[in-house]
Protein backbone atom coordinates (compact mmCIF):
# COMPACT_ATOMS: atom_id res chain seq x y z
CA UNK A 1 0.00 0.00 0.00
CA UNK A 2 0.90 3.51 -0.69
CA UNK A 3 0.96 6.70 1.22
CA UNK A 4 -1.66 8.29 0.50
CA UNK A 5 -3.91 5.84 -0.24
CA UNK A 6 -7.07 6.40 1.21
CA UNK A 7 -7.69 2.68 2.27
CA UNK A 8 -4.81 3.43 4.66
CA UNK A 9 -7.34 5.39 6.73
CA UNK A 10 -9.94 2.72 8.18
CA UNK A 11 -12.32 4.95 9.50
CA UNK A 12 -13.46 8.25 8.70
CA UNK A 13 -12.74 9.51 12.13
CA UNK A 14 -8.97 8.63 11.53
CA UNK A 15 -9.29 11.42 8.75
CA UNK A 16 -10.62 14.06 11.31
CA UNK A 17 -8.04 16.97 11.24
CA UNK A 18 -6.40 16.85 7.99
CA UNK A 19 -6.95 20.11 6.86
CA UNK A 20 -5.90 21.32 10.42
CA UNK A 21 -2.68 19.67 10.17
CA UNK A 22 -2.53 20.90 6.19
CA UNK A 23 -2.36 24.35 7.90
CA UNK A 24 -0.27 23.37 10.67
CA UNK A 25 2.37 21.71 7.98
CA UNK A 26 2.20 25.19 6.49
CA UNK A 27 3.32 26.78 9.42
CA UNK A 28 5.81 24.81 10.37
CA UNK A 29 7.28 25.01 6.78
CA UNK A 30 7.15 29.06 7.10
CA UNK A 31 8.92 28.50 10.43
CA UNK A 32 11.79 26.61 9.74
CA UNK A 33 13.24 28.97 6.42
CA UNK A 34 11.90 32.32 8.07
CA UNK A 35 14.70 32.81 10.07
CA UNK A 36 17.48 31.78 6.84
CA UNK A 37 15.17 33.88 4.32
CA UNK A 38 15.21 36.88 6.70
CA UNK A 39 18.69 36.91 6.29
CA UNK A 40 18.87 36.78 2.64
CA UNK A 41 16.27 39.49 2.08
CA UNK A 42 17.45 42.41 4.23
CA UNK A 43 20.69 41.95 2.15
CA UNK A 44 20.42 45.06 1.12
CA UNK A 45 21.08 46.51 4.34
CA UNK A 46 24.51 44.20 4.93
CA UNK A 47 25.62 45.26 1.77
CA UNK A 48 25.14 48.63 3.27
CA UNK A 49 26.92 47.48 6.56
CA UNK A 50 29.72 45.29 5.09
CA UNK A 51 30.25 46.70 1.33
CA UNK A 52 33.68 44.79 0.86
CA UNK A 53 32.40 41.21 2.56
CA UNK A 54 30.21 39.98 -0.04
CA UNK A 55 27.66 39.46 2.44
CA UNK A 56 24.68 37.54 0.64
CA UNK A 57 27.51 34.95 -0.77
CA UNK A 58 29.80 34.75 2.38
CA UNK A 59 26.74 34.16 4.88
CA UNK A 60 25.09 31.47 2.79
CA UNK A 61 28.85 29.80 2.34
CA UNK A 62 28.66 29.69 6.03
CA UNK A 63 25.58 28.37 6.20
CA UNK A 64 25.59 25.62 4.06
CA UNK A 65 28.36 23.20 5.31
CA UNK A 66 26.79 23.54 8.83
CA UNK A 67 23.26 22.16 7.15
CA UNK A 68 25.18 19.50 4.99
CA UNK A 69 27.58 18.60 7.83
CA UNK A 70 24.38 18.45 10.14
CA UNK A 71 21.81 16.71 7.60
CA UNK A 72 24.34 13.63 6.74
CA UNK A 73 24.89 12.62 10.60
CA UNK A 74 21.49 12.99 11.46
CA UNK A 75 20.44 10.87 8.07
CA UNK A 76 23.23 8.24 8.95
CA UNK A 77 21.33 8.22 12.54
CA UNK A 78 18.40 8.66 11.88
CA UNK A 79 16.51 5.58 13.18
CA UNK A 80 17.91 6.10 16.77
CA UNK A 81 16.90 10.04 16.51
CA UNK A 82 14.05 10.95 18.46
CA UNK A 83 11.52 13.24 15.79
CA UNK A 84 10.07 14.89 18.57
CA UNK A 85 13.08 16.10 20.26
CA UNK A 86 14.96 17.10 17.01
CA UNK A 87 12.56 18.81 15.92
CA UNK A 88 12.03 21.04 18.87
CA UNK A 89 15.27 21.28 19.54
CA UNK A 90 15.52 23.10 15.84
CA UNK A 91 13.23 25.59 15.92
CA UNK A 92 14.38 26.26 19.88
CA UNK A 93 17.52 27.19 18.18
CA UNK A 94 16.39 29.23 15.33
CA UNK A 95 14.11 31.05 17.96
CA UNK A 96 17.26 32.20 20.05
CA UNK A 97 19.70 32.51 17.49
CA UNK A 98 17.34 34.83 15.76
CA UNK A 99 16.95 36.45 18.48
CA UNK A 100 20.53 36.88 18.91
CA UNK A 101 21.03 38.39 15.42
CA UNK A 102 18.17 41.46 16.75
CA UNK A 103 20.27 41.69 19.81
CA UNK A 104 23.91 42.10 18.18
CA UNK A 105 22.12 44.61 15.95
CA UNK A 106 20.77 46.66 18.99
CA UNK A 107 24.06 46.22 21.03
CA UNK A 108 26.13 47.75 18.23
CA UNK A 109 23.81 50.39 17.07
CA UNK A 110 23.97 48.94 13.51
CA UNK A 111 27.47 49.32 12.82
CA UNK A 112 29.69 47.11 10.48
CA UNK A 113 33.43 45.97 11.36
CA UNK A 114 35.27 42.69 10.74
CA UNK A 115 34.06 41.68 14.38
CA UNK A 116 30.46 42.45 14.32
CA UNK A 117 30.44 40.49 10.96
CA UNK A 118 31.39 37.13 12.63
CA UNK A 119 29.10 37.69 15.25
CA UNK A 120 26.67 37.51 12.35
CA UNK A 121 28.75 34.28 10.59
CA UNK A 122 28.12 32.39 13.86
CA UNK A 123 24.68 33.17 14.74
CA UNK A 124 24.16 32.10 10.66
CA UNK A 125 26.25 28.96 11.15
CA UNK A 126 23.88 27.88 14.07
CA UNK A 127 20.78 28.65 11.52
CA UNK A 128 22.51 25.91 9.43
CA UNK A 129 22.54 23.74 12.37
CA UNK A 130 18.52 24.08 12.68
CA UNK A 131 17.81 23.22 9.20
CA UNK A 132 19.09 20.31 9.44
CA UNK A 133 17.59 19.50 12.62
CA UNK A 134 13.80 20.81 11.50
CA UNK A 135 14.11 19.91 7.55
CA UNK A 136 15.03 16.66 7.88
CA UNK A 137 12.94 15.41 10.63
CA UNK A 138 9.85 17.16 9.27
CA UNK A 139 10.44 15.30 5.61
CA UNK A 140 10.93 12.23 7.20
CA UNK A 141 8.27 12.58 9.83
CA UNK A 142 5.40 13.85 6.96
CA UNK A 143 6.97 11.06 3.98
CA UNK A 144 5.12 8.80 6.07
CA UNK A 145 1.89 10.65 6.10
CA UNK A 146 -0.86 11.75 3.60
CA UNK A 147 1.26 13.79 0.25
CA UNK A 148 -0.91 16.59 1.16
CA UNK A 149 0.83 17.49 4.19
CA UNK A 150 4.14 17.26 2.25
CA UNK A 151 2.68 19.81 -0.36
CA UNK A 152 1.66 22.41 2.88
CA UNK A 153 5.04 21.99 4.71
CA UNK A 154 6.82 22.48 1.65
CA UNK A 155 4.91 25.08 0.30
CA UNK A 156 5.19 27.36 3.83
CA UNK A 157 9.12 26.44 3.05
CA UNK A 158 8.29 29.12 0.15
CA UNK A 159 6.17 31.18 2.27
CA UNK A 160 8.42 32.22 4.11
CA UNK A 161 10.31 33.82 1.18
CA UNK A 162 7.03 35.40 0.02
CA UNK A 163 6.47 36.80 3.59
CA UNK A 164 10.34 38.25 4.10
CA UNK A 165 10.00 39.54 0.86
CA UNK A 166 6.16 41.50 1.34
CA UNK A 167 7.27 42.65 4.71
CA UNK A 168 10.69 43.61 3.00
CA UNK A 169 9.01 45.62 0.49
CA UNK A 170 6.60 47.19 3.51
CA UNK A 171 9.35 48.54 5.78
CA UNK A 172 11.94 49.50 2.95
CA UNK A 173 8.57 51.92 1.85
CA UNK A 174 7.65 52.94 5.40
CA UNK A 175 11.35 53.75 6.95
CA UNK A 176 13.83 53.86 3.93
CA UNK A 177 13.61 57.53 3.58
CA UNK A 178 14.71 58.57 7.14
CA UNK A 179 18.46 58.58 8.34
CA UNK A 180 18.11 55.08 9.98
CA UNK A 181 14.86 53.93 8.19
CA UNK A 182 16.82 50.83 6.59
CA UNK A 183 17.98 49.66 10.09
CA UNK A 184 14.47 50.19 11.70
CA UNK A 185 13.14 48.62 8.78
CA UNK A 186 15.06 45.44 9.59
CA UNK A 187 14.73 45.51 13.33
CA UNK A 188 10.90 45.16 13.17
CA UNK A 189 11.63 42.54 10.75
CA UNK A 190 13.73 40.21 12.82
CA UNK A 191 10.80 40.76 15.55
CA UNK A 192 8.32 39.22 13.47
CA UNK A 193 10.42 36.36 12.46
CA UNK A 194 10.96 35.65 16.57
CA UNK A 195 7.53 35.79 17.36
CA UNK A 196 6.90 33.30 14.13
CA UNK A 197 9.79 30.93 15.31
CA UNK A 198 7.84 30.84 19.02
CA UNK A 199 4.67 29.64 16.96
CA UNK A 200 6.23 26.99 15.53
CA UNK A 201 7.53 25.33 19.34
CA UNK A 202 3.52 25.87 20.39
CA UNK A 203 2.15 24.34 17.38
CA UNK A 204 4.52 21.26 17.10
CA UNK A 205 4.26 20.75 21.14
CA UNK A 206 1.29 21.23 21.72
CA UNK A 207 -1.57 21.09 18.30
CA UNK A 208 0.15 18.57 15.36
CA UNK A 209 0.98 15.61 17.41
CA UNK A 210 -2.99 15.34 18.82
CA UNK A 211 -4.71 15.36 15.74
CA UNK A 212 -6.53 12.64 14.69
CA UNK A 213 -5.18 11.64 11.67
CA UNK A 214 -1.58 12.88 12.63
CA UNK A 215 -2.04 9.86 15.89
CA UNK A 216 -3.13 7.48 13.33
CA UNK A 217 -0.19 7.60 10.64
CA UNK A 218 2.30 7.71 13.77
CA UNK A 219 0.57 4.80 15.63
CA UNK A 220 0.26 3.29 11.79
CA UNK A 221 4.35 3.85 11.17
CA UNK A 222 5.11 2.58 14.96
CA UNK A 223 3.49 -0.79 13.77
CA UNK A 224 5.80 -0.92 11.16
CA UNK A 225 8.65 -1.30 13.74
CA UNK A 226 9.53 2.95 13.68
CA UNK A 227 11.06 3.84 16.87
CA UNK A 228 11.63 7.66 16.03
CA UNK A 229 7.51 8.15 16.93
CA UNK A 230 7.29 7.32 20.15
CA UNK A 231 7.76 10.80 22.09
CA UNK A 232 5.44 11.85 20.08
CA UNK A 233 2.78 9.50 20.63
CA UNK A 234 3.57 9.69 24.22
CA UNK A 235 2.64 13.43 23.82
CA UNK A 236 -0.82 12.47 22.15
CA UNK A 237 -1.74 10.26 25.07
CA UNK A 238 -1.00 7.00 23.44
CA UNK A 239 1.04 4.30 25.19
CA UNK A 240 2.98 2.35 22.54
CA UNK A 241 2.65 -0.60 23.94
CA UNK A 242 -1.17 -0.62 23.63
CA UNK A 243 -1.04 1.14 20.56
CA UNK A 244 1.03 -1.77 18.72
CA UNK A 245 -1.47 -4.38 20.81
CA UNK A 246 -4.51 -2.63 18.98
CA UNK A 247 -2.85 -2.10 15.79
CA UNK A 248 -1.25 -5.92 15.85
CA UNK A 249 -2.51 -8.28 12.75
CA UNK A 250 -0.94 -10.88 10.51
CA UNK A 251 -0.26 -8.58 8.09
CA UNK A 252 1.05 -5.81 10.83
CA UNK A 253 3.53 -8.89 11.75
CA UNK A 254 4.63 -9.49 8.80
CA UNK A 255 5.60 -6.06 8.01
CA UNK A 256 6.85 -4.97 11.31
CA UNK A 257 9.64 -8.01 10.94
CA UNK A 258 10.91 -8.37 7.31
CA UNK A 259 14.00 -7.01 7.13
CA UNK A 260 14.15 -3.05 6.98
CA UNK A 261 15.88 -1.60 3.18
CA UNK A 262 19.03 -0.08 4.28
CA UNK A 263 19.64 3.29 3.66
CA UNK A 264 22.07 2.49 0.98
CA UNK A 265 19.33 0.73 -0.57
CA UNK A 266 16.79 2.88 -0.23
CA UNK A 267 19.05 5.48 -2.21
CA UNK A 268 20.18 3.41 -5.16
CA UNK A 269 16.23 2.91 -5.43
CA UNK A 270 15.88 6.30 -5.46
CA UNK A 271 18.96 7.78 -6.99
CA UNK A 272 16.78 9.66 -9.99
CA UNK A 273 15.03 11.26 -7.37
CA UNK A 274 17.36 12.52 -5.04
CA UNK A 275 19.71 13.61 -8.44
CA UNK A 276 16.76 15.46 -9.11
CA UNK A 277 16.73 17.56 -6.10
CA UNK A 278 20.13 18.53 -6.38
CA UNK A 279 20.13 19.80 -9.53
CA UNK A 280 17.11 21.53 -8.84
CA UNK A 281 18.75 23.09 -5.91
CA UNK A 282 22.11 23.41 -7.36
CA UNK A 283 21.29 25.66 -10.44
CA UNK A 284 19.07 27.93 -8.25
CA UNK A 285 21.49 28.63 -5.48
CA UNK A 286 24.20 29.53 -8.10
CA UNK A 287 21.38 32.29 -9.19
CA UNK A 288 19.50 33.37 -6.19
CA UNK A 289 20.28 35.32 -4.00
CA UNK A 290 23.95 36.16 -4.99
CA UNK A 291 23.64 36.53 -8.74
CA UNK A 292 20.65 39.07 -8.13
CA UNK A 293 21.86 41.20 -5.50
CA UNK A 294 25.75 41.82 -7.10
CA UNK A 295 25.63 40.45 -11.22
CA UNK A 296 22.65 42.40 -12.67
CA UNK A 297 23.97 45.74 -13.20
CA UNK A 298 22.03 49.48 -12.31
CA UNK A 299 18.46 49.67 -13.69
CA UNK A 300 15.88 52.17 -13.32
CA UNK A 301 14.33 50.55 -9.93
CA UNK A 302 17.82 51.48 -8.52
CA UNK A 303 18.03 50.00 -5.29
CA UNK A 304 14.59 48.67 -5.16
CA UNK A 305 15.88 46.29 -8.11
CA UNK A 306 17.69 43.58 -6.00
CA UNK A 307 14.81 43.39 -3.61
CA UNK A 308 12.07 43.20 -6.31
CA UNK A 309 14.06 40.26 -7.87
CA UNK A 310 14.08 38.64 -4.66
CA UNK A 311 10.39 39.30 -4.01
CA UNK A 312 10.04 37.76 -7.52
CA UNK A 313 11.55 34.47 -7.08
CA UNK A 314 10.02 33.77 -3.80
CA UNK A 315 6.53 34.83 -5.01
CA UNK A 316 6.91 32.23 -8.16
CA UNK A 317 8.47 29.95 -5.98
CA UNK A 318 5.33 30.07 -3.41
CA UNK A 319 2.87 29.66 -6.09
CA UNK A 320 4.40 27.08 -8.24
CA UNK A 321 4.24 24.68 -5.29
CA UNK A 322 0.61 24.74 -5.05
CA UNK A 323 0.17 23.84 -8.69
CA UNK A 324 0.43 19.83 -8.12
CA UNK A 325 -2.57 20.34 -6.33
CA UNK A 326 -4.76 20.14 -9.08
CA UNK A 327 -5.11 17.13 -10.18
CA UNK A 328 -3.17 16.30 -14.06
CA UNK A 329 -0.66 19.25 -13.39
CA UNK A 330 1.73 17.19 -11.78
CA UNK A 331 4.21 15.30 -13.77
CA UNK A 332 4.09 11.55 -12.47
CA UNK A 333 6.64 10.10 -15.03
CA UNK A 334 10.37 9.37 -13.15
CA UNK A 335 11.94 10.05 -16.85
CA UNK A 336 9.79 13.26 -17.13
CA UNK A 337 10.91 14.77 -14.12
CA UNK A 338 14.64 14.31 -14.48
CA UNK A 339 14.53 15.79 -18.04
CA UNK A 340 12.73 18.85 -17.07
CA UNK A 341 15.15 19.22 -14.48
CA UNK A 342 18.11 19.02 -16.91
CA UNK A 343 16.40 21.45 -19.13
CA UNK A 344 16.97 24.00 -16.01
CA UNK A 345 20.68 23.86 -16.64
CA UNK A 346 19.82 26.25 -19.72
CA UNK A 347 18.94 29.25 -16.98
CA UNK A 348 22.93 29.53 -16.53
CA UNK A 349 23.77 30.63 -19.73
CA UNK A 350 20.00 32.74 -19.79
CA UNK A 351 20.88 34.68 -16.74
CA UNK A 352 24.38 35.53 -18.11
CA UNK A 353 23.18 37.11 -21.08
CA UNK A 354 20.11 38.38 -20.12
CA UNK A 355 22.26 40.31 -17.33
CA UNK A 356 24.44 41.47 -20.50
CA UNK A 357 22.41 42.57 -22.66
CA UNK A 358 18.90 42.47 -21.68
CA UNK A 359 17.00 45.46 -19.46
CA UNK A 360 15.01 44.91 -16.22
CA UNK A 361 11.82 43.60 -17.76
CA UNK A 362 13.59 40.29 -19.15
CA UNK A 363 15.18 40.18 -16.12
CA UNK A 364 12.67 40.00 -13.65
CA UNK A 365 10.45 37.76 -16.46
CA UNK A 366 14.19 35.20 -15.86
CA UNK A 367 13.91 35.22 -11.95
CA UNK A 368 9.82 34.34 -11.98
CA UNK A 369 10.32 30.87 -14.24
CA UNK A 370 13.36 30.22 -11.96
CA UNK A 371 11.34 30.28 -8.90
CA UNK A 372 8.26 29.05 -10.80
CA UNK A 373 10.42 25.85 -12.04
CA UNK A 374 12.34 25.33 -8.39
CA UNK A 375 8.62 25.12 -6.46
CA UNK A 376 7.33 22.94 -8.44
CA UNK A 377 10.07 20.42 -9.55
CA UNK A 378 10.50 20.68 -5.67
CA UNK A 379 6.69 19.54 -5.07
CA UNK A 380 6.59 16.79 -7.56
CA UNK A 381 9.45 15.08 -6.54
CA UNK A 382 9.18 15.10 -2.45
CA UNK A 383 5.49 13.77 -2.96
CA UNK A 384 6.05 10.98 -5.35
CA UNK A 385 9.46 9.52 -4.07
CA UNK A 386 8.48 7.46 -0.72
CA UNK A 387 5.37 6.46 -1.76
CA UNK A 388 5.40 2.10 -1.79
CA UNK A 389 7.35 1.61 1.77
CA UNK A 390 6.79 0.72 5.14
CA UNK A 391 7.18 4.14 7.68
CA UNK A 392 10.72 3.57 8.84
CA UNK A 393 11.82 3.33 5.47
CA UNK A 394 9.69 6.36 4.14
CA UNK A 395 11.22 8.39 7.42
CA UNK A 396 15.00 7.24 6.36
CA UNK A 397 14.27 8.04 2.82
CA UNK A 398 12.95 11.72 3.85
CA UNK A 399 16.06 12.05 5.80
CA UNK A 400 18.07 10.81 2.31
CA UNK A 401 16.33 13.70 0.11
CA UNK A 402 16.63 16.26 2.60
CA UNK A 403 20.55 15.34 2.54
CA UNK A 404 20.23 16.13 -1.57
CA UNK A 405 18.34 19.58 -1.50
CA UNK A 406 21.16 20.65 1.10
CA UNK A 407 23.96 19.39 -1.13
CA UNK A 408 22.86 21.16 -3.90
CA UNK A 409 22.46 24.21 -2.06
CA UNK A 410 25.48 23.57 -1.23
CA UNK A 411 27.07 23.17 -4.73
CA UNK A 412 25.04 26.25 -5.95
CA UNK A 413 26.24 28.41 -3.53
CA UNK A 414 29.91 27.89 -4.42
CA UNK A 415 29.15 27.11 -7.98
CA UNK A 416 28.00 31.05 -7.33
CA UNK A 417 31.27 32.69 -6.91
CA UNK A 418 31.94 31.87 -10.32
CA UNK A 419 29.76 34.65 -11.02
CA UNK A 420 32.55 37.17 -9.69
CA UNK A 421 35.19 35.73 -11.79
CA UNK A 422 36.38 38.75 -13.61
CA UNK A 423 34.99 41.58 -11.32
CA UNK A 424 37.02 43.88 -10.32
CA UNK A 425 35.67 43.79 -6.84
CA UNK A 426 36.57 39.73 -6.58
């Protein structure tokens, strides 16, 4: 049986909050990129404070090998990992290391320096850190679930974008005429993404682990012989125990003891798939952000330009995701997918030129159908890949992809210095 499948859900009662935890997933997506998107879209006003640092490039260098580094233990471990735990302990430490980045600010009074700016690289290296934590145990705690949940968390992943970016747009308008209107514009900014970090902890503590349906795929998964469940259902009310007594059955039995795929396995299964994701990840990270905030040139927007192409790409990227919703828009075919993702490599050589030669318009036309393509490659491939497994497989497997996207954010974002080869600033 497949995930998804609605004869996986016994009873109609056992469906009873899915849209709740739809909105939930959503939230939890926005939560765990809100804190890494805030960073890239007030890069405006580090290029302000750090002119000769490269900030948007340097900071997501940093970044990344703390998410890879992270991601591949916690995938190598991941069937002695507590969810519940990791998960909580990720957005704990985006909530305080957010936090920290609004308190640096205020303590300096906004002021660059070589010191300030590794203040900055270590509070980012610790947003790497979370990622990992929250990414990968939320893929590998929903690949066992219904694909609709998948879709929500992955499409607040691009909310988040779409909200730095609106409330980007808002406070560069509101403050960035006065004397210290950029830095007021950002403080208020880093507020909101605090008080959106503190949601997540109450919603994953406290709402998505008692729903109905949420109880049922976890008590479903523990069956299977998953041991990464169990704080959670112990925070629903359920004793395991019972819950594999009630749940037991031939076919249960039989399930719970063939012999688990290993992870090595599972990826040479799945190798298409998780090739996929890098290159999906790879080519955009060699674009976004650092290509659009330093490689475009001056442009009548001046410097609203940057930050509209920013806005652009998230918006797309947001939307995109929601188009596998409707049902014959999604691209099913294993063969299908990996050729339209190959077709992205022709982006590279688009941006170059259209950065060249080409004005604004073409520009920003470029930076929608790369975050139109990246959103919905994205969706179609994190739905369809752990579909035919038993739950501990499905969570290893989530773990696996989540590894991929990293490592081709990864590769893009050093791929992305290539950009500067030539510059006189380099």
């Amino acid at each position: 049986m497949t995930v998804g499948e609605s004869s996986s859900l016994p009873s109609p009662t056992r469906m009873k909050g899915k849209y709740s935890g739809m909105v939930v997933c959503w939230f939890l997506g926005l939560g765990s990129l809100i804190a890494w998107n805030s960073m890239t879209t007030i890069g405006d006003y580090y290029y302000q404070l750090f002119p000769n640092y490269h900030p948007e490039r340097v900071l997501t260098l940093v970044y990344q090998p703390f998410a890879l580094g992270t991601i591949a233990i916690l995938a190598y471990n991941e069937a002695k990992v507590d969810t519940r735990k990791r998960i909580l302990a990720g957005y704990i430490i985006f909530f305080l290391a957010t936090s920290a980045l609004l308190v640096l600010d205020v303590v300096t009074l906004g002021k660059g320096g070589i010191w300030n700016f590794l203040g900055i690289c270590t509070i980012v290296g610790s947003f790497g850190i979370a990622d990992a934590y929250v990414q990968g145990g939320m893929v590998g705690d929903l690949s066992f679930m219904c694909p609709e949940f998948m879709q929500s968390f992955f499409a607040g992943l691009a909310a988040s974008g779409t909200l730095t970016s609106a409330l980007r747009l808002i406070t560069k308008a509101a403050f960035g005429k006065s004397d210290s209107g950029l830095r007021t514009g950002v403080i208020l900014f880093l507020a909101v993404s605090i008080l959106l970090e503190f949601l997540c902890i109450f919603l994953y503590s406290f709402v998505f682990p008692k729903l109905p349906i949420v109880k049922h795929y976890r008590s479903k998964a523990a069956s299977e012989g998953s041991t990464t469940v169990s704080a959670d259902l112990a925070a629903a009310g359920i004793d395991t125990d019972m819950n594999e007594r009630l749940l037991s059955s031939p076919e249960a039995d039989d399930a719970k003891h063939q012999e688990r795929l290993t992870n090595k396995q599972l990826l040479f299964q799945n190798i298409d798939y998780a090739m996929d994701l890098y290159l999906i990840y790879t080519i955009s990270l060699s674009i976004f952000p650092g290509f659009l905030y330093e490689n475009t040139g001056n442009h009548n927007l001046g410097d609203w330009y940057a930050v509209v192409l920013v806005a652009m790409f998230n918006v797309c990227d947001l939307v995109s995701r929601y188009i596998p919703l409707v049902k014959g828009l999604t691209i099913e075919s294993r063969k299908g997918i990996m050729l339209a993702t190959l077709a992205r490599l022709l982006l590279i050589p688009a941006f170059y030129y259209t950065a060249k030669y080409g004005d604004q318009g073409w520009m920003i036309m470029l930076t929608a159908f790369l975050g139109l393509t990246n959103g919905y490659f994205t969706v179609c491939v994190v739905t369809a890949a752990p579909k035919g497994y038993k739950g501990p497989e499905q969570n290893a497997l989530g773990n696996l992809l989540v590894l991929f996207i990293l490592g081709g954010i990864f590769s893009g974002v050093a791929l992305g210095w290539l950009w500067l080869i030539g510059k006189a600033t380099f």
